[in-house]
N, C-alpha and C. Protein backbone atom coordinates (compact mmCIF):
# COMPACT_ATOMS: atom_id res chain seq x y z
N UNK A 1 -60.83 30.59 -31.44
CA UNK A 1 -59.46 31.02 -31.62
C UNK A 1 -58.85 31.46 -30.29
N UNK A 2 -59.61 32.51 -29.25
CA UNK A 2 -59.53 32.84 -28.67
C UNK A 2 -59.18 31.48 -27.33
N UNK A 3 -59.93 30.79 -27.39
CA UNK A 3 -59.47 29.12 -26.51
C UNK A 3 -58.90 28.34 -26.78
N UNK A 4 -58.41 28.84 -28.14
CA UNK A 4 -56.82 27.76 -28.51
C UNK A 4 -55.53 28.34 -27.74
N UNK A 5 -55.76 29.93 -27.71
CA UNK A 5 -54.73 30.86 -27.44
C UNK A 5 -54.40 30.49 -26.15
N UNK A 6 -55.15 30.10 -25.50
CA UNK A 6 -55.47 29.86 -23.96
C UNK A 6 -54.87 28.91 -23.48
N UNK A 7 -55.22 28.14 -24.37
CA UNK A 7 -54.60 26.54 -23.79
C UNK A 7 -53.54 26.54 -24.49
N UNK A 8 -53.49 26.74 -25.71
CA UNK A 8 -51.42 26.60 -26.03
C UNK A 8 -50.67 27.56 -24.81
N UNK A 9 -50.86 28.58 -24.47
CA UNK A 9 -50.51 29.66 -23.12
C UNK A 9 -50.03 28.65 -21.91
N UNK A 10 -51.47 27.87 -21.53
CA UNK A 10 -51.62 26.99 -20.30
C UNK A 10 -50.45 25.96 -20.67
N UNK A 11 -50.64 25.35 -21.62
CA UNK A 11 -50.25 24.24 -21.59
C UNK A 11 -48.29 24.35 -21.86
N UNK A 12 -47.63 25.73 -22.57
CA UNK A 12 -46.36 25.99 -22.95
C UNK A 12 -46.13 25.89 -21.00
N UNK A 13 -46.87 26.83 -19.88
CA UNK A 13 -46.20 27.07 -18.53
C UNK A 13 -46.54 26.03 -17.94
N UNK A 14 -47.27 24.70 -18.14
CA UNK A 14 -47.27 23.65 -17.63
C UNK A 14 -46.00 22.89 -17.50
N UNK A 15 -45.59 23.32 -19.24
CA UNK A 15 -44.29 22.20 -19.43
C UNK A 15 -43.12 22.79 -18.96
N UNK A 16 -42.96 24.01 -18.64
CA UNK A 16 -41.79 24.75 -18.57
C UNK A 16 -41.98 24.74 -16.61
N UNK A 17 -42.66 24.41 -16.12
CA UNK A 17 -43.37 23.97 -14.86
C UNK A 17 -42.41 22.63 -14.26
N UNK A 18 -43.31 21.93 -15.46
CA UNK A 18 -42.26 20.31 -15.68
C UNK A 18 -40.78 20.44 -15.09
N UNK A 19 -40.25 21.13 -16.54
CA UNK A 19 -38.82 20.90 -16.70
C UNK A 19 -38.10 21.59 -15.56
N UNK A 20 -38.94 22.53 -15.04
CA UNK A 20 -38.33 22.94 -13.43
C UNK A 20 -38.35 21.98 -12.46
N UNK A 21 -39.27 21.81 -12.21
CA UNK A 21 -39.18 20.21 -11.14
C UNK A 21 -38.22 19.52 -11.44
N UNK A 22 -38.16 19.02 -13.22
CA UNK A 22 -37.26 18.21 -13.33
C UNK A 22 -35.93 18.44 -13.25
N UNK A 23 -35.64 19.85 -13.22
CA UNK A 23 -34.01 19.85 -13.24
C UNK A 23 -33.62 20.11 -11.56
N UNK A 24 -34.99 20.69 -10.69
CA UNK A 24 -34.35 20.69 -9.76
C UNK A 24 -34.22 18.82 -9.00
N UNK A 25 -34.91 18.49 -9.15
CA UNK A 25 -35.06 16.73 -8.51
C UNK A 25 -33.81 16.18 -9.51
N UNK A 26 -33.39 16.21 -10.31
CA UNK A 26 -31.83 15.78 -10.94
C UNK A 26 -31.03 16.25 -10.29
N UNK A 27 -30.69 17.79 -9.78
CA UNK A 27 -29.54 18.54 -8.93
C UNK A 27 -29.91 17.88 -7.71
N UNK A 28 -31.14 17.30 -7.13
CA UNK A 28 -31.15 16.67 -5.78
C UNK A 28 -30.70 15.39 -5.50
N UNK A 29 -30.89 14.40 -7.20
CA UNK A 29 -30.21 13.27 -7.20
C UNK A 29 -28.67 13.03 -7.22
N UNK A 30 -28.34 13.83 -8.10
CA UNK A 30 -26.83 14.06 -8.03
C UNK A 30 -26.34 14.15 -6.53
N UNK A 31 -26.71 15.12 -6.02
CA UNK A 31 -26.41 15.71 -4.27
C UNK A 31 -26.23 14.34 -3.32
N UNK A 32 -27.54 14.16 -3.34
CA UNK A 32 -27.68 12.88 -2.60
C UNK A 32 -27.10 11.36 -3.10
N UNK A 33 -25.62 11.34 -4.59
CA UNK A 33 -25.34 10.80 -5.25
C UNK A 33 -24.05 10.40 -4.67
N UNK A 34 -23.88 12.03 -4.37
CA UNK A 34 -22.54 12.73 -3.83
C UNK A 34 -22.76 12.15 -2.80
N UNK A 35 -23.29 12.37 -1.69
CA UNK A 35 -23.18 12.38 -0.52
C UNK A 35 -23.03 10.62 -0.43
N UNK A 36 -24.25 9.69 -0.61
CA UNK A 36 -23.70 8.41 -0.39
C UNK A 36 -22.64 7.50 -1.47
N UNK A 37 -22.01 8.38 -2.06
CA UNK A 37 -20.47 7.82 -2.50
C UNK A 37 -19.55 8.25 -1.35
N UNK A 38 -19.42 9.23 -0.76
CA UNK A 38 -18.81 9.78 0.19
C UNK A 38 -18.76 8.95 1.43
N UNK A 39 -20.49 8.58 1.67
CA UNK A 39 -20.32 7.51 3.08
C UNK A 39 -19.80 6.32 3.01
N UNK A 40 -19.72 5.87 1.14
CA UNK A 40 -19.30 4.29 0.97
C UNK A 40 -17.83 4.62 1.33
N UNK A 41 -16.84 5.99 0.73
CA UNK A 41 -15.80 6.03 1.29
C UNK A 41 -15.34 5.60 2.69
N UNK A 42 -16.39 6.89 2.80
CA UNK A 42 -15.45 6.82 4.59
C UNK A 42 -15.33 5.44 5.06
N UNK A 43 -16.61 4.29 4.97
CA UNK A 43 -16.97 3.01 5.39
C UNK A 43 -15.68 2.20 4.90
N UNK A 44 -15.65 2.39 3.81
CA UNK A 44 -14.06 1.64 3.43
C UNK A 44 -12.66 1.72 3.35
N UNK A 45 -12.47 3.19 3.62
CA UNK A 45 -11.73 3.72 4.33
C UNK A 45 -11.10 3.49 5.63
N UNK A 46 -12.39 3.04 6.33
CA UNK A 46 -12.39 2.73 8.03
C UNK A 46 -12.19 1.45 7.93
N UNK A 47 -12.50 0.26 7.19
CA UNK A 47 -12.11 -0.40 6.73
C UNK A 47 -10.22 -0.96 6.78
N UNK A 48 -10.12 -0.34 5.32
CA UNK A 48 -8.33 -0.52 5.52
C UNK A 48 -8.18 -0.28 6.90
N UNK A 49 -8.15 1.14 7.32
CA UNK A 49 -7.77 1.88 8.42
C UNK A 49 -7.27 0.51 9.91
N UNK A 50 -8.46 -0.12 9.97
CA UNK A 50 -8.91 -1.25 11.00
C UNK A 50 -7.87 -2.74 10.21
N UNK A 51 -8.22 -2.57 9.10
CA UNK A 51 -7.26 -3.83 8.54
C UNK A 51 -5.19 -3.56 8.84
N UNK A 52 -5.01 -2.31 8.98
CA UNK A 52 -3.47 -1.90 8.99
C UNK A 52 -3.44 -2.15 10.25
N UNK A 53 -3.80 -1.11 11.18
CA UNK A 53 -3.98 -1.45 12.67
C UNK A 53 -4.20 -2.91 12.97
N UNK A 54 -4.85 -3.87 12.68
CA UNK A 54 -4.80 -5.40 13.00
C UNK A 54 -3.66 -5.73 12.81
N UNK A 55 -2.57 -5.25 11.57
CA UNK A 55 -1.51 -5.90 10.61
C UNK A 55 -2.04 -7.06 10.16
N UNK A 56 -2.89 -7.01 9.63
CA UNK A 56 -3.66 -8.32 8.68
C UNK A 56 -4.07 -7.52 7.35
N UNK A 57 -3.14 -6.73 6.65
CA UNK A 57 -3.17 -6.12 5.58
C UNK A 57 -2.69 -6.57 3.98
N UNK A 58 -3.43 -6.88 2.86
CA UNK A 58 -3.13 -7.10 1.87
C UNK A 58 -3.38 -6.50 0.49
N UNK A 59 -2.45 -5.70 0.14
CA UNK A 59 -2.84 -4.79 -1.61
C UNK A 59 -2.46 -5.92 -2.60
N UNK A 60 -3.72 -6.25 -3.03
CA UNK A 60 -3.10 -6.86 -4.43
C UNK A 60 -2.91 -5.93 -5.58
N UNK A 61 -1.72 -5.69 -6.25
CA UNK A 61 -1.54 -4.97 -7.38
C UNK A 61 -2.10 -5.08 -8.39
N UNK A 62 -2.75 -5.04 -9.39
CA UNK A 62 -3.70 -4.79 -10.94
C UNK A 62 -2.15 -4.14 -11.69
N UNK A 63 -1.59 -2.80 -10.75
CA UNK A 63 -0.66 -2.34 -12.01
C UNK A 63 0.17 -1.95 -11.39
N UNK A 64 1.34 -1.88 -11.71
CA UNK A 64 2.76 -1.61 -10.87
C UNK A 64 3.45 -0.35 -11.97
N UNK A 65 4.38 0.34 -11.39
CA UNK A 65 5.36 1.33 -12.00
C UNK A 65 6.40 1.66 -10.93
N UNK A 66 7.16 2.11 -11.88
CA UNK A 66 8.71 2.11 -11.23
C UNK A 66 8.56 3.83 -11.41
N UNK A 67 9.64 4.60 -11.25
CA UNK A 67 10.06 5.98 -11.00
C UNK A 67 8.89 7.05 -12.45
N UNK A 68 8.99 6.61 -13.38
CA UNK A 68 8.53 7.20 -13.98
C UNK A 68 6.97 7.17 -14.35
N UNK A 69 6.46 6.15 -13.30
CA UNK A 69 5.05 6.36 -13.03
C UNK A 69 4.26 5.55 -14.45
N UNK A 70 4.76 4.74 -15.61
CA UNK A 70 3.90 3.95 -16.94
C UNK A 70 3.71 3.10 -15.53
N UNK A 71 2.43 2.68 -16.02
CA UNK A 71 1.88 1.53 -15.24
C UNK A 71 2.35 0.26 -16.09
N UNK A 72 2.10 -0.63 -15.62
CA UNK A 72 2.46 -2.17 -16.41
C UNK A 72 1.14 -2.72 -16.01
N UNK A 73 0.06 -3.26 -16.33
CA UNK A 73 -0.86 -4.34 -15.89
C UNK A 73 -0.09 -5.75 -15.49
N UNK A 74 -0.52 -6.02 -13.86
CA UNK A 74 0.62 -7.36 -13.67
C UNK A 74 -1.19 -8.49 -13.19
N UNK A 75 -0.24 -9.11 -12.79
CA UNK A 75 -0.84 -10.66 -12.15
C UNK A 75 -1.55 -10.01 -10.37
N UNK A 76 -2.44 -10.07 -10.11
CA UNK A 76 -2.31 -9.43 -8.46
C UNK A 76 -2.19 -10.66 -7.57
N UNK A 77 -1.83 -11.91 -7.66
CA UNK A 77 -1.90 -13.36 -7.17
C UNK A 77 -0.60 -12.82 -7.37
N UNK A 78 0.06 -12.37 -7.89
CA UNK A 78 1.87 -12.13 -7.53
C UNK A 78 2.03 -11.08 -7.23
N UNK A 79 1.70 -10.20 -7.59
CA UNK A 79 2.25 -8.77 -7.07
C UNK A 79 1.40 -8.06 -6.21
N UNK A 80 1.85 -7.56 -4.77
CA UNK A 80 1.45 -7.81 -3.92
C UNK A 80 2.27 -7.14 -2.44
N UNK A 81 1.42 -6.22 -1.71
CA UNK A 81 1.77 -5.86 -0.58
C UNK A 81 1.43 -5.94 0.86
N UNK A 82 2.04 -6.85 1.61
CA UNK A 82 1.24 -7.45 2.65
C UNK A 82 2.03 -7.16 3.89
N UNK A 83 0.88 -6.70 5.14
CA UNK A 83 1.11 -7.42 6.55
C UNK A 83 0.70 -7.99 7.45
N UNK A 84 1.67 -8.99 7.58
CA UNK A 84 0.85 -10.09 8.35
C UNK A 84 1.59 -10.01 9.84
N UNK A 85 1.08 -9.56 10.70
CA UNK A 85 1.70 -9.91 12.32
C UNK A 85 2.24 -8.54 11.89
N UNK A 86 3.85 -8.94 12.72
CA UNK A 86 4.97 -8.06 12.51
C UNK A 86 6.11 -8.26 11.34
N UNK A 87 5.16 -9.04 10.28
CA UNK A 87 6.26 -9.30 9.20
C UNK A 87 5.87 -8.71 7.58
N UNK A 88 6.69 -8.01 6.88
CA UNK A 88 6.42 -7.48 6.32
C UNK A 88 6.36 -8.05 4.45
N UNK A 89 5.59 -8.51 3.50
CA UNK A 89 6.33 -9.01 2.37
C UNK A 89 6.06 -8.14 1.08
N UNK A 90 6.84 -7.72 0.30
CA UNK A 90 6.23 -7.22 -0.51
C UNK A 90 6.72 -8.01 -1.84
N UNK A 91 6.01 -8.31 -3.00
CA UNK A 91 6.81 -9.14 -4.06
C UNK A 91 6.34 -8.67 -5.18
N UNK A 92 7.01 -8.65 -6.10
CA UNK A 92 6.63 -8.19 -7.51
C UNK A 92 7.21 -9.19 -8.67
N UNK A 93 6.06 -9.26 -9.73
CA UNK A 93 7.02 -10.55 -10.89
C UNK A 93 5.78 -10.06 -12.16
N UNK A 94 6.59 -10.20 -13.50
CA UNK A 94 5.71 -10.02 -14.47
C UNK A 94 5.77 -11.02 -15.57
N UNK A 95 4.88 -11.86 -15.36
CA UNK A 95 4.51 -13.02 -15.61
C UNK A 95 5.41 -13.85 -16.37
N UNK A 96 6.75 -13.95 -15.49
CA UNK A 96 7.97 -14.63 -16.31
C UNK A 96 8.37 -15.48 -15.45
N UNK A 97 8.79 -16.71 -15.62
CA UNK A 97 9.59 -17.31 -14.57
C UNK A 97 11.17 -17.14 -14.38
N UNK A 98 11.40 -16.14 -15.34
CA UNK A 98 13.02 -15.69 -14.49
C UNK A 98 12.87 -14.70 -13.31
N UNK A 99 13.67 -14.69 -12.65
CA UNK A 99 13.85 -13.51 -11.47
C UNK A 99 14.14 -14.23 -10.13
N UNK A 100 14.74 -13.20 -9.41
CA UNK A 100 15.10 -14.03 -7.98
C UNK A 100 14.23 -14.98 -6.94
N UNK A 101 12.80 -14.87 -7.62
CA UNK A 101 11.81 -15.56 -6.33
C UNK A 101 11.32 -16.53 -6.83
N UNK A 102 11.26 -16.96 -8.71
CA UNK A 102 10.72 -17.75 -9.07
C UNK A 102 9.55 -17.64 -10.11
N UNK A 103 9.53 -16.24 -10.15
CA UNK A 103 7.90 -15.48 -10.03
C UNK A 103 8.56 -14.36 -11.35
N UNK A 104 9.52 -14.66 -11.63
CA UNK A 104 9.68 -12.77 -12.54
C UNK A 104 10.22 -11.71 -11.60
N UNK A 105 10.40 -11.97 -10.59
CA UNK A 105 10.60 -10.93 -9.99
C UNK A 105 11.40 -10.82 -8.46
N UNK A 106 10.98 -10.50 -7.23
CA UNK A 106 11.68 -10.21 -6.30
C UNK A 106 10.82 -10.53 -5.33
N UNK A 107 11.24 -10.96 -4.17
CA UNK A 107 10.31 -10.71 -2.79
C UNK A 107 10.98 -10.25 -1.75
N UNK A 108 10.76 -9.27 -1.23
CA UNK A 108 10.96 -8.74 0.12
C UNK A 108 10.37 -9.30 1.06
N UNK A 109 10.80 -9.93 1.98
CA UNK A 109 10.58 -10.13 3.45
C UNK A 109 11.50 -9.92 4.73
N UNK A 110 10.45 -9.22 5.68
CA UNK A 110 11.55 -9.12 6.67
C UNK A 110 10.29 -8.23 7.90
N UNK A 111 11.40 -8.38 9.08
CA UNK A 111 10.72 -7.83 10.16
C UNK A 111 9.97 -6.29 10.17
N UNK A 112 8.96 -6.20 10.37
CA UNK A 112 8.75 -4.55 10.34
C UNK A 112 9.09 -4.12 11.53
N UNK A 113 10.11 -3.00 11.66
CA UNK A 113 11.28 -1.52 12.72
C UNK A 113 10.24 -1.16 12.99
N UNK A 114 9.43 0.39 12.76
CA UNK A 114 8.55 0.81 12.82
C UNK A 114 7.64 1.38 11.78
N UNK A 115 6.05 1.45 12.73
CA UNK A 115 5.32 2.05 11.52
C UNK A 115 4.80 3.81 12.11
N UNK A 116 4.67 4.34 11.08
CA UNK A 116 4.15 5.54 11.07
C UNK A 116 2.43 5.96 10.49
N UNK A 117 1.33 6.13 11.24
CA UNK A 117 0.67 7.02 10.30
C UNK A 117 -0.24 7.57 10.50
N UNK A 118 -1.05 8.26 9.46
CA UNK A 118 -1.87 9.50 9.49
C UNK A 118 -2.61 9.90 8.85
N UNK A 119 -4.03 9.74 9.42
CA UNK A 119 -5.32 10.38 8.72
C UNK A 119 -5.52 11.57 8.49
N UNK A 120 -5.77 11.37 6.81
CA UNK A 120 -5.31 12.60 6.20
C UNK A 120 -6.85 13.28 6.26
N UNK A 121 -7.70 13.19 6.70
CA UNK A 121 -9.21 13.66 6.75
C UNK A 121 -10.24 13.22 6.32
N UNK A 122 -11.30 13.57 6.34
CA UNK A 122 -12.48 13.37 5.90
C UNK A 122 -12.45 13.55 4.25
N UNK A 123 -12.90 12.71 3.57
CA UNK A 123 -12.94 12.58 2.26
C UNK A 123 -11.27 12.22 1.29
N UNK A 124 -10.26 12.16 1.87
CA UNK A 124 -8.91 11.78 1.99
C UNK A 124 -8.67 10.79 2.59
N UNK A 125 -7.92 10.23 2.08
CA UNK A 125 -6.58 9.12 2.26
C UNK A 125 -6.39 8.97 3.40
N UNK A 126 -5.40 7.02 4.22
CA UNK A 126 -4.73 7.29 4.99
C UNK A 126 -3.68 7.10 4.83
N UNK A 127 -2.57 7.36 5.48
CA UNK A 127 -1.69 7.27 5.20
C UNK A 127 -0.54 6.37 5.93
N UNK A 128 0.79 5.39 5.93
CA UNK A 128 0.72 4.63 6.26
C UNK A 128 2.40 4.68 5.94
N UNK A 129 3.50 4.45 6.66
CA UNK A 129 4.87 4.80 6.68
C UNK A 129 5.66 3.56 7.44
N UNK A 130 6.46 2.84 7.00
CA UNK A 130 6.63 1.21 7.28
C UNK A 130 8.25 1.20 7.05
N UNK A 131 8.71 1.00 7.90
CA UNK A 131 10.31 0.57 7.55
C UNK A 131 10.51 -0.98 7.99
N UNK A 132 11.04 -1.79 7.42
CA UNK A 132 11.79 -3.22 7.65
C UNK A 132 12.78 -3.67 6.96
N UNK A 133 13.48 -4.27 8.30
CA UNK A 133 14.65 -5.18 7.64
C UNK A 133 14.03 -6.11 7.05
N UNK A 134 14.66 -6.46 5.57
CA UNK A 134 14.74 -7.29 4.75
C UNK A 134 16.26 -7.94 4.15
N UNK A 135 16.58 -8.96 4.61
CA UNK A 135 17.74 -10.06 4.10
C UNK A 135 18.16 -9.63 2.66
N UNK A 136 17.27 -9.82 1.75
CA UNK A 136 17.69 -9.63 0.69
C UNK A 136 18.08 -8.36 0.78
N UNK A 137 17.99 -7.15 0.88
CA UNK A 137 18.93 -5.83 0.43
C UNK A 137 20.19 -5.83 1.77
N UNK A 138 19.81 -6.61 3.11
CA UNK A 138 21.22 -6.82 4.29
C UNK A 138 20.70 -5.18 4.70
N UNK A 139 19.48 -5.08 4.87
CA UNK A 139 19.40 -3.33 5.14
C UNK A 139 18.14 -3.25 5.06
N UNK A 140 17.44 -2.05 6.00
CA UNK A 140 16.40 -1.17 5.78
C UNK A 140 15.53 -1.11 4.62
N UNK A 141 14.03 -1.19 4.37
CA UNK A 141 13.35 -0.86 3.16
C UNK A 141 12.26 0.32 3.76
N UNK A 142 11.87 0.80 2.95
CA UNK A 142 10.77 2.06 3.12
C UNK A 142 9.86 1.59 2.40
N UNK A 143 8.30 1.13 2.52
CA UNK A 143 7.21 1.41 2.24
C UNK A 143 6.33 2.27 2.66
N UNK A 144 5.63 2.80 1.75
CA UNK A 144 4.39 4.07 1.92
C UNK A 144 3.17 3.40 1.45
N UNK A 145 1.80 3.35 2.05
CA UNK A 145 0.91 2.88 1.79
C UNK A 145 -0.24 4.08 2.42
N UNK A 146 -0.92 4.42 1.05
CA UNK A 146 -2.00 5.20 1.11
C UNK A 146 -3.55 4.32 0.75
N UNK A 147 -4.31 4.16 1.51
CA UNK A 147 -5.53 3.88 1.24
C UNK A 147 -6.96 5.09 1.12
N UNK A 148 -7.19 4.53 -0.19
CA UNK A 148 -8.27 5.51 -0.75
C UNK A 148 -10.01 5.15 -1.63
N UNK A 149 -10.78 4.77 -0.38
CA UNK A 149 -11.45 4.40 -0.50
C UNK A 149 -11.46 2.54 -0.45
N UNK A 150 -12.18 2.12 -1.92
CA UNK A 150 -11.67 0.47 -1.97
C UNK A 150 -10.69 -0.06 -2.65
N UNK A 151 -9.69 0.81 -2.69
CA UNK A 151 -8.24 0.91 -3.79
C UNK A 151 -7.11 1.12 -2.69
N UNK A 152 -6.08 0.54 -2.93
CA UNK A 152 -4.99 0.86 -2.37
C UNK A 152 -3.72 1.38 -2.89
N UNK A 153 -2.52 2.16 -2.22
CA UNK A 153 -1.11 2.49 -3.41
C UNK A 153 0.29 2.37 -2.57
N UNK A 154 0.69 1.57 -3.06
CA UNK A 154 2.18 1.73 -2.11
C UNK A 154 2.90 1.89 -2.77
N UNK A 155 4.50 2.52 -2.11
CA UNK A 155 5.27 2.90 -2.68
C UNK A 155 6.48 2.10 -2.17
N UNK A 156 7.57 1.30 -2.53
CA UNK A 156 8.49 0.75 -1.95
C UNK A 156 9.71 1.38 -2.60
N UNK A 157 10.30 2.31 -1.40
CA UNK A 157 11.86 3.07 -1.38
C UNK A 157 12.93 1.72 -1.16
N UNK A 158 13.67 1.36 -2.06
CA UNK A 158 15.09 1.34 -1.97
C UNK A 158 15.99 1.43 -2.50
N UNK A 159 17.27 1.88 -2.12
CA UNK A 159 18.00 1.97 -2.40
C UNK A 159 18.28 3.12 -3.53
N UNK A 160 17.39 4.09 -3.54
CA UNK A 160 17.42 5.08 -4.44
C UNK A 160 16.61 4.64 -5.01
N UNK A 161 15.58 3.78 -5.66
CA UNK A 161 14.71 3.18 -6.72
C UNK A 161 13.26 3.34 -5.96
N UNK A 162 12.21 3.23 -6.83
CA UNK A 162 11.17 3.13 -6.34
C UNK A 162 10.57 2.25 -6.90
N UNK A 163 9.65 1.64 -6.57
CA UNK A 163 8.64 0.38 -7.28
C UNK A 163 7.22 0.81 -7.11
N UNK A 164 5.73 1.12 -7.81
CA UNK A 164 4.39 1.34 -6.61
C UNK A 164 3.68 0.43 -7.48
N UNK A 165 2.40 0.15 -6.46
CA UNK A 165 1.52 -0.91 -6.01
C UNK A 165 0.43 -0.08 -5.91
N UNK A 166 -0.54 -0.20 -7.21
CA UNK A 166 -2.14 0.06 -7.07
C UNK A 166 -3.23 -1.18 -7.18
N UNK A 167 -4.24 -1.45 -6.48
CA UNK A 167 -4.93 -2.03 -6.42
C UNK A 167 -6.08 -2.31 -5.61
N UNK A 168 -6.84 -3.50 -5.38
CA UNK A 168 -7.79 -3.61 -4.04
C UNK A 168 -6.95 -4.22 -3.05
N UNK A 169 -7.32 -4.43 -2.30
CA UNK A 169 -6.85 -4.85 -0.36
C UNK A 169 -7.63 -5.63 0.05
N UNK A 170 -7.52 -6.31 0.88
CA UNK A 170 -8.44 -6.76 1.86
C UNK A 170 -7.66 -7.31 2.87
N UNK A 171 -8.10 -8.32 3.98
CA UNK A 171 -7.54 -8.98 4.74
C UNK A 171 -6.64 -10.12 4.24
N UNK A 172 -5.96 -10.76 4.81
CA UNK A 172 -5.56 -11.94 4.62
C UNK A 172 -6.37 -13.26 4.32
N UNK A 173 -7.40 -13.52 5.32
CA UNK A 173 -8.15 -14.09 4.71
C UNK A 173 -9.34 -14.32 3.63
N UNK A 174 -9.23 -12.79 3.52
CA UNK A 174 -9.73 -12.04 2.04
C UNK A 174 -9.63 -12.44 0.56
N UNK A 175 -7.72 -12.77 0.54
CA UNK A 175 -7.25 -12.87 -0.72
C UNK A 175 -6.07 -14.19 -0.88
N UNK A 176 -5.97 -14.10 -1.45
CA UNK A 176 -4.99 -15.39 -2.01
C UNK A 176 -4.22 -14.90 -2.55
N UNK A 177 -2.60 -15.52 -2.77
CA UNK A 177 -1.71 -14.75 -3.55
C UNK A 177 -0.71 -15.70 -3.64
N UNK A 178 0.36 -16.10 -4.62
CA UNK A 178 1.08 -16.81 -4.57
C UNK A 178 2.74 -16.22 -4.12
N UNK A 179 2.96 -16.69 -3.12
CA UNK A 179 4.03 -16.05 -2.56
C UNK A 179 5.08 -16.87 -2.56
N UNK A 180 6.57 -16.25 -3.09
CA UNK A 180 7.86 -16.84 -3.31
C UNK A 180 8.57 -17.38 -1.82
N UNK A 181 8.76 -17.93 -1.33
CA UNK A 181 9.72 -18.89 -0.16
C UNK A 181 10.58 -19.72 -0.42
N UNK A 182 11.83 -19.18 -0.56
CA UNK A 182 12.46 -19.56 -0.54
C UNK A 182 12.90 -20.29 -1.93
N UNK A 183 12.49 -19.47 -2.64
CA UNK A 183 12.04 -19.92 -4.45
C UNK A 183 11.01 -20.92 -4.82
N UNK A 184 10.31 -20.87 -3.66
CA UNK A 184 8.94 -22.21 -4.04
C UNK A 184 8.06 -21.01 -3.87
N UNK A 185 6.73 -21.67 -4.64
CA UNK A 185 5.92 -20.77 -4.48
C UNK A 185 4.46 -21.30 -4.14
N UNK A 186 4.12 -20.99 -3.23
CA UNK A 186 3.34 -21.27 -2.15
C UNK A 186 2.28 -20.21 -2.10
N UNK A 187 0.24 -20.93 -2.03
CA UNK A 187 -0.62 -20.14 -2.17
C UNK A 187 -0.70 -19.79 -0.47
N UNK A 188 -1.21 -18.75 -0.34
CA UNK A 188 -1.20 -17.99 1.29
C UNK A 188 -2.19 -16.89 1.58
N UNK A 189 -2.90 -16.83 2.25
CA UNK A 189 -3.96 -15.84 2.45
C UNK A 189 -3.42 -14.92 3.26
């Protein structure tokens, strides 16, 4: 009786032994979970960062919203925020063939004035401030482009209205997208 007592004793602080190890090696996995999600950031982060600075920049949109922020799920082969050189396009269409470009929708093109921007820190965003003439408005446009991680968000100011752009990025020769010219629509990396 007396060596049952013993070993049920032994064997209850064995397991309670266990479950210490085990919860601390879980709080160590998590940690170290944390930490290399953090480095995949920064890595892709630095990424965009190097892709804006080239101006060989492309957000394809997944979902677009206007002022009041409902997303719409669109096409990202159409909707779409790009720079290429010193030229700036941004186009949006939801999967209709009415609208000014051919596409459902609109395209902005035009020279980029200047750009603005600023790393917002370690584990944060960059940030990314773009004005160009564009023909179609005969005037000035404002885009804002924040990159966050392997996702991108822009915001296109005009004329009192807003339009934004969430999605992935990559280079130009990254992605494909069908872009309005001149009401034809033409595939373009």
């Amino acid at each position: 009786m007396m060596l049952a007592a013993v070993i049920l004793i032994a064997s209850t602080a064995v397991s309670q032994e266990e479950k210490i190890v085990e919860k601390v090696s879980k709080k160590e996995a998590r940690k170290a979970k944390r930490a290399e999600n953090k480095r995949v950031y920064e890595i892709e982060k630095a990424y965009g960062i190097n892709l804006i600075d080239n101006k060989d920049f492309v957000l394809q949109a997944d979902r677009i919203s206007s002022r009041n922020n409902i997303p719409v799920v669109v096409d990202r082969n159409v909707n779409f925020v790009k720079i290429d050189g010193d030229v700036m396009v941004i186009q949006f269409g939801l999967n209709q063939r009415v609208g000014l470009n051919g596409l459902g929708g609109t395209t902005f093109e035009g020279r980029i004035q200047d750009i603005d921007t600023k790393d917002n820190g370690e584990g944060r965003g960059y940030s990314v401030r773009i004005q160009f003439y564009t023909p179609i408005l005969n005037g000035t446009a404002t885009v804002s482009i924040n990159v966050l991680g392997n996702q991108a968000r822009a915001s296109l100011w005009s004329n009192g209205r807003v339009i934004n752009f969430e999605g992935p990025y990559g280079s130009g020769d990254e992605t494909l997208v069908a872009q309005s010219v001149n009401n034809r629509v033409i595939l373009a990396n």
